[in-house]
N, C-alpha and C. Protein backbone atom coordinates (compact mmCIF):
# COMPACT_ATOMS: atom_id res chain seq x y z
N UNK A 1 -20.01 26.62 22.84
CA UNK A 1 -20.69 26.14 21.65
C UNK A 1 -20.57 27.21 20.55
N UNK A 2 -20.01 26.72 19.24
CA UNK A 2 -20.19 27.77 18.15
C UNK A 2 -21.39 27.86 17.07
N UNK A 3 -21.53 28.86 17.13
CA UNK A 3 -22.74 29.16 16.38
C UNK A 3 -22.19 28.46 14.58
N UNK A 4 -23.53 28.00 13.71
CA UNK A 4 -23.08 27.66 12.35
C UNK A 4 -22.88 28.65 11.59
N UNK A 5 -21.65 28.86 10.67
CA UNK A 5 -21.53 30.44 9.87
C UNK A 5 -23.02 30.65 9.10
N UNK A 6 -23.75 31.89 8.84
CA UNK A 6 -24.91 32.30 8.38
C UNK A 6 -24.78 31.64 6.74
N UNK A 7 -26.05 31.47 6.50
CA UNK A 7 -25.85 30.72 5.14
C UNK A 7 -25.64 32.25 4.01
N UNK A 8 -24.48 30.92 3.09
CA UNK A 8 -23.99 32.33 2.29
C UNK A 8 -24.92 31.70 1.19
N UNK A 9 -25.49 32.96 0.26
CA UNK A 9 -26.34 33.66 -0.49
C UNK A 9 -25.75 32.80 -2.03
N UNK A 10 -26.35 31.17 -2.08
CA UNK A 10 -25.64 31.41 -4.03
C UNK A 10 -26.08 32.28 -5.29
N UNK A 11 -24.72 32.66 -5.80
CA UNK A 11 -24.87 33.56 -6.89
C UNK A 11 -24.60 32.62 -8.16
N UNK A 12 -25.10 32.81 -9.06
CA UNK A 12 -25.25 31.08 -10.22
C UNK A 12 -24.51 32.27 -10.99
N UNK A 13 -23.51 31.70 -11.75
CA UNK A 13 -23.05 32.57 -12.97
C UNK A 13 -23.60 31.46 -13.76
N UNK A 14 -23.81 32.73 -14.95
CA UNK A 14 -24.87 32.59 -15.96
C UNK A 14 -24.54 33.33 -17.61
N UNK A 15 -24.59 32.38 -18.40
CA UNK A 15 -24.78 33.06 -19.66
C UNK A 15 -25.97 34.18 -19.83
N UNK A 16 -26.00 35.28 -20.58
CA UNK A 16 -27.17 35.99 -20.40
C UNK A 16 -27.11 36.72 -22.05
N UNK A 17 -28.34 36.14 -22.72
CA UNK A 17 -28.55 36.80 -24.00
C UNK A 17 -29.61 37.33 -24.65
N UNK A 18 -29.77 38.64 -25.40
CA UNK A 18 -30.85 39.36 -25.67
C UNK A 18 -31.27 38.80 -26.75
N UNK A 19 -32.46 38.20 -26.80
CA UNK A 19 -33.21 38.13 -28.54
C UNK A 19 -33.79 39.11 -29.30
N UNK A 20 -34.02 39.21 -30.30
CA UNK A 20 -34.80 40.44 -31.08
C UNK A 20 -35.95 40.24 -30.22
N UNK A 21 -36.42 41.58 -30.22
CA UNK A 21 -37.92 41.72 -29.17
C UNK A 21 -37.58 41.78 -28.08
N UNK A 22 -36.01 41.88 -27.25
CA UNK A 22 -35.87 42.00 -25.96
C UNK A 22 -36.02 40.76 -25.05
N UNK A 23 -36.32 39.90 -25.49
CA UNK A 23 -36.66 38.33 -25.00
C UNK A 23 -35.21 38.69 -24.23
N UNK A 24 -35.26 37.70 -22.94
CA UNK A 24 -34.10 37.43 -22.29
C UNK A 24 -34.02 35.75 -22.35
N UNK A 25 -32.90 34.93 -22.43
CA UNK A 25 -32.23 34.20 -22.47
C UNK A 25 -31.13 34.21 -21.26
N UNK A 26 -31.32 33.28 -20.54
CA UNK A 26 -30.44 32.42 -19.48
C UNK A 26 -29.85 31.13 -19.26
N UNK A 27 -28.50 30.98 -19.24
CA UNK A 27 -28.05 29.52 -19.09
C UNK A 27 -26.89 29.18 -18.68
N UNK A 28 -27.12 28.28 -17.80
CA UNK A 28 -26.29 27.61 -16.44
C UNK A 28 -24.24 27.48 -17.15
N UNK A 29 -23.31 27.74 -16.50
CA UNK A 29 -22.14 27.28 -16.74
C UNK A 29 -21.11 26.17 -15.98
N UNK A 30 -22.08 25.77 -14.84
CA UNK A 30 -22.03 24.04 -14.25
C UNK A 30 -23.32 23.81 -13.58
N UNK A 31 -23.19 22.56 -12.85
CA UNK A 31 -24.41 21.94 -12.51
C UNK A 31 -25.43 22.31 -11.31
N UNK A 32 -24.37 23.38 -10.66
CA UNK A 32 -24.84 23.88 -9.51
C UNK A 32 -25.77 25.34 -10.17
N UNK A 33 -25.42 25.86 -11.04
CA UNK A 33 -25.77 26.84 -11.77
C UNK A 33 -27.19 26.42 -12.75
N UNK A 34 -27.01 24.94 -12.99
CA UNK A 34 -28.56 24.43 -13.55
C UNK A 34 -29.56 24.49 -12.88
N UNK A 35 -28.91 23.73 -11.96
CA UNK A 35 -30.25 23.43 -10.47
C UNK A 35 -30.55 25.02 -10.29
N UNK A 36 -29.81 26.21 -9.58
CA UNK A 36 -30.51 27.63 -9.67
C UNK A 36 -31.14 28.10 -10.56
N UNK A 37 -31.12 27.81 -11.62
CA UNK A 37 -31.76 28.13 -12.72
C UNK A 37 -33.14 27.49 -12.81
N UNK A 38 -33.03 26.26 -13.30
CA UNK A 38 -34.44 25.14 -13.10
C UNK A 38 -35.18 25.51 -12.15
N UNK A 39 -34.55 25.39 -10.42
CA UNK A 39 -35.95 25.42 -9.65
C UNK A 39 -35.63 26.33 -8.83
N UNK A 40 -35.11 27.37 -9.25
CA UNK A 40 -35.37 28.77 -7.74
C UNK A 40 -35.61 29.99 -8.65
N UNK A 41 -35.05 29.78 -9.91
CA UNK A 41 -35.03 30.86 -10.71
C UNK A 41 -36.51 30.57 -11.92
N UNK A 42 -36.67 29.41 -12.45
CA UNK A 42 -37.51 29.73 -13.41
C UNK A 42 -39.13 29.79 -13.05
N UNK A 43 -39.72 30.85 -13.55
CA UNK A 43 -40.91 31.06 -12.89
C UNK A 43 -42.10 30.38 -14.03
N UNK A 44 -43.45 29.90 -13.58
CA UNK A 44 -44.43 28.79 -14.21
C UNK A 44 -44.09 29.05 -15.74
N UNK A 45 -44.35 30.23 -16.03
CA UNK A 45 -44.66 30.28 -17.68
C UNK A 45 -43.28 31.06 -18.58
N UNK A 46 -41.86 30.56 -17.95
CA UNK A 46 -41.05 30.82 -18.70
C UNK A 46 -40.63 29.53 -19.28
N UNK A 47 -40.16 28.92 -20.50
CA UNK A 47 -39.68 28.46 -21.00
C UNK A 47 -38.38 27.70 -20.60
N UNK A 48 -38.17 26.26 -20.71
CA UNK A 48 -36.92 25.46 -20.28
C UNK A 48 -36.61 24.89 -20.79
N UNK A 49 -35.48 25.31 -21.38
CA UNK A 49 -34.42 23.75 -22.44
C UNK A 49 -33.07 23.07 -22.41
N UNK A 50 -33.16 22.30 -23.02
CA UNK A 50 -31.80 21.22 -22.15
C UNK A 50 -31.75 20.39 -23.55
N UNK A 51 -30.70 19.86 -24.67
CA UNK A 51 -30.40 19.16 -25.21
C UNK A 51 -30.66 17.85 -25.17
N UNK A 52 -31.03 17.16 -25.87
CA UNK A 52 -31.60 15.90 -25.45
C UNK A 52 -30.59 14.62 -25.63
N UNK A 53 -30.49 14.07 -23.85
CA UNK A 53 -29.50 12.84 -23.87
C UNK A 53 -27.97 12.85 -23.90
N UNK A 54 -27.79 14.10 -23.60
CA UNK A 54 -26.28 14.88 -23.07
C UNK A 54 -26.56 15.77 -22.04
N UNK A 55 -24.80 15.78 -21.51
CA UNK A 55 -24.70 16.92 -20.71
C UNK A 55 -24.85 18.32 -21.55
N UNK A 56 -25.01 19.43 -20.64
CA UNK A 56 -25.05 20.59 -21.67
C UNK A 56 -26.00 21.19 -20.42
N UNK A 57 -26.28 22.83 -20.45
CA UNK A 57 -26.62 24.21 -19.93
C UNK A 57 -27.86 23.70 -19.66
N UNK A 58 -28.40 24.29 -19.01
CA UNK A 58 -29.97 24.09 -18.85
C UNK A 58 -30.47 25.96 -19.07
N UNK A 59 -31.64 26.39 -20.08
CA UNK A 59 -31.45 27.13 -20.42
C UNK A 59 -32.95 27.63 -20.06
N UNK A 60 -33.15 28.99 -20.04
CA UNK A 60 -34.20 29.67 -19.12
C UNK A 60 -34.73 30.32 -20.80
N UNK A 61 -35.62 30.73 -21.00
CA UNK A 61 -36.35 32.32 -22.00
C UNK A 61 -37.49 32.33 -20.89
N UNK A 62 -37.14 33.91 -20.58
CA UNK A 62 -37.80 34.72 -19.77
C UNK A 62 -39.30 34.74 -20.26
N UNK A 63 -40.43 34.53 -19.62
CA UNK A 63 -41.39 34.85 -20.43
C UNK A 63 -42.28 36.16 -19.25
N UNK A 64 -41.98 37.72 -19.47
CA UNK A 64 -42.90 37.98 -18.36
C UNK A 64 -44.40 38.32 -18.88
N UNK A 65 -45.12 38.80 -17.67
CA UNK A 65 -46.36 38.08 -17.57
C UNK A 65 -47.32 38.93 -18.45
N UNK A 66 -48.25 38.01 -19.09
CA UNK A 66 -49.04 38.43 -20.25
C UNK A 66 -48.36 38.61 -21.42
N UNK A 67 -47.29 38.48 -21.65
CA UNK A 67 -46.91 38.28 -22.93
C UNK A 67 -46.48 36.48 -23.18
N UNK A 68 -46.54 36.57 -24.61
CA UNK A 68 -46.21 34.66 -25.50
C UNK A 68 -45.09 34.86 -26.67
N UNK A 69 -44.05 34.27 -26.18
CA UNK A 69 -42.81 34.65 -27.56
C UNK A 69 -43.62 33.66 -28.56
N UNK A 70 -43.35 33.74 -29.70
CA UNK A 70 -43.53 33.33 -31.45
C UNK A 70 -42.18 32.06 -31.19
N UNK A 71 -42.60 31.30 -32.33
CA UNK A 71 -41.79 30.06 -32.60
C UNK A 71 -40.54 30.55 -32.66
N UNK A 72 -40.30 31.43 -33.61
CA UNK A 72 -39.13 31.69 -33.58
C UNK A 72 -37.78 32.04 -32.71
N UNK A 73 -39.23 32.80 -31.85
CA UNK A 73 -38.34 32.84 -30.59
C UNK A 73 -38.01 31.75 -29.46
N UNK A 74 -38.87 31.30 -29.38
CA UNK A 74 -38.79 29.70 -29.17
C UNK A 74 -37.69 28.73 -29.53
N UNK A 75 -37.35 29.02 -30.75
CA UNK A 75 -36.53 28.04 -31.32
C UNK A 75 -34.93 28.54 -31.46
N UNK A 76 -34.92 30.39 -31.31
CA UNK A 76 -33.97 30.87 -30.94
C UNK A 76 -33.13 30.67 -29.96
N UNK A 77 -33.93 30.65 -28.32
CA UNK A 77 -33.63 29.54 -27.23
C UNK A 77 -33.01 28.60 -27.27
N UNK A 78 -33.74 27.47 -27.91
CA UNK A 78 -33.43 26.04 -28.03
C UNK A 78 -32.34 26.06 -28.82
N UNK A 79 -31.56 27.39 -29.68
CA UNK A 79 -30.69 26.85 -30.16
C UNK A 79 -29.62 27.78 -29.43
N UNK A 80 -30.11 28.09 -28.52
CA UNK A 80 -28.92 28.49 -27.02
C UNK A 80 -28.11 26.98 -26.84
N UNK A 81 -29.46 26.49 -26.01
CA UNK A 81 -29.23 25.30 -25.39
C UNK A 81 -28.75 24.42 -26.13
N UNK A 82 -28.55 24.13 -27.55
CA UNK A 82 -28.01 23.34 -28.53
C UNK A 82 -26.10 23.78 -28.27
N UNK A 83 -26.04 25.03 -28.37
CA UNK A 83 -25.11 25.69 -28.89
C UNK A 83 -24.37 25.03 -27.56
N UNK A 84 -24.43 25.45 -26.01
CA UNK A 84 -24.22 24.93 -24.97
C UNK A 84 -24.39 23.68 -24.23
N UNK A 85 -23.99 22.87 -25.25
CA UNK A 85 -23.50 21.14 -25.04
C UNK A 85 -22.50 20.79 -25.71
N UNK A 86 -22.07 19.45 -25.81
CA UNK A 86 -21.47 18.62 -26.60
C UNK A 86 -21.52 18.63 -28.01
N UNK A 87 -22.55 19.04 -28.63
CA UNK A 87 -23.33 18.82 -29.95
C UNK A 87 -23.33 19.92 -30.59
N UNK A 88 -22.50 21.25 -30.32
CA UNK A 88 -21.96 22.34 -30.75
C UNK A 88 -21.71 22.30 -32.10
N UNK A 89 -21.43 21.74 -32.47
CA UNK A 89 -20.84 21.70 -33.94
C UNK A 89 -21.68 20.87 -34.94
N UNK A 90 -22.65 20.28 -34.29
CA UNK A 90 -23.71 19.63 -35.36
C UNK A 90 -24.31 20.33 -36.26
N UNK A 91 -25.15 20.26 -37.20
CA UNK A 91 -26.17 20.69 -37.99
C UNK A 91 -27.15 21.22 -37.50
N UNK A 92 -27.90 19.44 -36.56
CA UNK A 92 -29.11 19.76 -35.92
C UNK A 92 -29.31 18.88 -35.24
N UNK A 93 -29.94 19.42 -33.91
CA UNK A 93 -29.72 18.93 -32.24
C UNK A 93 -31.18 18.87 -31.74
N UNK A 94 -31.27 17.92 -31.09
CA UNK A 94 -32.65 17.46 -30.55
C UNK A 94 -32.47 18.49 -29.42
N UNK A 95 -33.90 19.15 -28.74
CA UNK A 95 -33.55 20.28 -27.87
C UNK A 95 -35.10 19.75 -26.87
N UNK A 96 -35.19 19.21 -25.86
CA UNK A 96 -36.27 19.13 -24.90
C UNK A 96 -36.42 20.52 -24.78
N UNK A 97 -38.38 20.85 -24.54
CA UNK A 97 -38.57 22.37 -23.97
C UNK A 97 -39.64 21.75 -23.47
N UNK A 98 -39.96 22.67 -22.68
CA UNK A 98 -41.25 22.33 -21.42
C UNK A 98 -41.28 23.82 -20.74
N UNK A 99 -42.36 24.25 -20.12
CA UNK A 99 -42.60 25.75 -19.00
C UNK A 99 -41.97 24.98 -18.20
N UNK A 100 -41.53 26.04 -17.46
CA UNK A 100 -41.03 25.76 -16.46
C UNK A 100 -41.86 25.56 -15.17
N UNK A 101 -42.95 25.56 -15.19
CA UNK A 101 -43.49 24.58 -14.19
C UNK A 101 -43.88 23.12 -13.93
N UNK A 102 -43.25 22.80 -15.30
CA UNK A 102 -43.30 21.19 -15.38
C UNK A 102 -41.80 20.50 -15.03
N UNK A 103 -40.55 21.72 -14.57
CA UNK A 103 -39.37 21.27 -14.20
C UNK A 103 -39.62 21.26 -12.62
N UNK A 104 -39.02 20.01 -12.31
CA UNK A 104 -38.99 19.37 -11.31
C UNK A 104 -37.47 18.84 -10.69
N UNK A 105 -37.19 18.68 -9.16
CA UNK A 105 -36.20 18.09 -9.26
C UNK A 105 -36.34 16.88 -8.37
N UNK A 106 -36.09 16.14 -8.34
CA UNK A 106 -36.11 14.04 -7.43
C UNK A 106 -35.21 14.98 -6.25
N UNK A 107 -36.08 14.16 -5.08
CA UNK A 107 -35.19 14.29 -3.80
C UNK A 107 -34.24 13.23 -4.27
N UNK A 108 -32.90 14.50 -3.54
CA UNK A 108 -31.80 13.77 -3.19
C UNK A 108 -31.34 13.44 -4.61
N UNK A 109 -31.51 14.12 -5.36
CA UNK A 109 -30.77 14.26 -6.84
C UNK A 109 -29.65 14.93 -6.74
N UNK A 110 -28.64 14.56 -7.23
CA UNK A 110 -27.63 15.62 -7.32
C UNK A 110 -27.49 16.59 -8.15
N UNK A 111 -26.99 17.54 -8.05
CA UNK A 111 -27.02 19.13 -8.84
C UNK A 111 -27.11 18.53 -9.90
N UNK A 112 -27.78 19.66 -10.78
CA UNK A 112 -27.93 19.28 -12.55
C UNK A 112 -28.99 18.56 -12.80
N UNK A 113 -29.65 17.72 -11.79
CA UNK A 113 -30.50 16.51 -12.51
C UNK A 113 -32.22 16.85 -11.67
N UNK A 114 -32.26 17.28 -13.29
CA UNK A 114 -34.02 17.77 -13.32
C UNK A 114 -34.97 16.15 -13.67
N UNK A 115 -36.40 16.61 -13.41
CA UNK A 115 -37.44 15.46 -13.83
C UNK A 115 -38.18 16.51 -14.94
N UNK A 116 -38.88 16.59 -16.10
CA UNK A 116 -39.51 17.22 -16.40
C UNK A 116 -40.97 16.71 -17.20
N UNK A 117 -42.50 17.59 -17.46
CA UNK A 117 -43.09 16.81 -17.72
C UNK A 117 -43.74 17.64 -19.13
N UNK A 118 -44.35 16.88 -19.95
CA UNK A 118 -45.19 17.89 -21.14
C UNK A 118 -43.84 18.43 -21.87
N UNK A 119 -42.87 17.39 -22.18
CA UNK A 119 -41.95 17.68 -23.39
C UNK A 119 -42.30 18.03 -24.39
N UNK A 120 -41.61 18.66 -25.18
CA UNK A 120 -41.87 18.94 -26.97
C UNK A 120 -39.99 19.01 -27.08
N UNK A 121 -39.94 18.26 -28.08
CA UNK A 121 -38.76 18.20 -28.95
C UNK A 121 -38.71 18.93 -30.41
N UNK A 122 -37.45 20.14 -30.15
CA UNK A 122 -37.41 21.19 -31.35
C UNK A 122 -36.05 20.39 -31.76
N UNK A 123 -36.05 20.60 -33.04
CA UNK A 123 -34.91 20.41 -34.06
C UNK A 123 -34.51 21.81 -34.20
N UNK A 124 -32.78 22.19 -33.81
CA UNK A 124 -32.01 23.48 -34.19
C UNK A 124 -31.04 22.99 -34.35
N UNK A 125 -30.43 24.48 -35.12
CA UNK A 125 -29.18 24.19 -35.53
C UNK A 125 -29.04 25.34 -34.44
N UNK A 126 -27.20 24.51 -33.40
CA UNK A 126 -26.77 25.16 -32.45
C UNK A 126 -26.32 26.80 -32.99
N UNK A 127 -26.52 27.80 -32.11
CA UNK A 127 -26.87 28.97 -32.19
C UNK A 127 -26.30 30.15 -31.16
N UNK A 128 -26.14 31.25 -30.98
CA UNK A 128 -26.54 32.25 -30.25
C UNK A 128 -26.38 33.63 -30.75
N UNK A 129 -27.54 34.34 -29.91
CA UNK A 129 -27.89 35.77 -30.54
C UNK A 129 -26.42 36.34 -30.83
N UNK A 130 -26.12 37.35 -32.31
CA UNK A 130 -25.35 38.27 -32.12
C UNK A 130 -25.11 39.39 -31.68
N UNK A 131 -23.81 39.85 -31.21
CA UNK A 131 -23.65 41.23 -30.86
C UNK A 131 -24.46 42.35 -30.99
């Protein structure tokens, strides 16, 4: 009888970007990389965004504990997650955000496909921090 090989360890590659104030920014580069992100990686009171009604990144802002980013920073995010879809080249992109303890995933969903609850919809123009 053979033993099953030991489970190997996923490593999600990941976009990774600094905001003014040191904010960290995270976001998925396929669907297997969303799902790690959404529900193993994002912890209750960090921030989660995803473009609304396309494919596109599912995107993390770090929030650690006892601190609250400002709108701006907020909206800096959301225009990660704008920037990392289909809708790249728009003006301005509907952007779902929710904590991340309202991301959820359906049994037996396939990679990529979150439930989420306590939406707010930001208007950005697609974005990311510079150099």
């Amino acid at each position: 009888m053979t033993r099953p090989a030991p489970y190997e360890r996923f490593e999600p590659r990941l976009w990774q970007y600094e905001l003014p104030g040191g904010w960290i920014v995270l976001a998925g580069k396929n669907d297997q990389d969303n799902d790690h992100l959404s529900i193993r990686m994002a912890k209750a009171n960090d921030y989660w965004f995803h473009v609304r009604g396309l494919p596109g990144s599912h995107v993390l802002l770090r929030v650690p504990a006892g601190q609250e980013p400002d709108n701006g920073t907020i909206k800096a995010a959301a225009a990660v997650a704008a920037w990392h879809s289909k809708k790249r080249e728009s003006k301005q992109v509907a952007v779902s955000c929710t904590r991340g303890r309202f991301v959820t995933k359906p049994r037996g969903a396939k990679p990529g496909t979150v439930e989420i609850r306590k939406e707010k919809v930001l208007k950005v123009r697609p974005a990311i921090p510079e150099e």
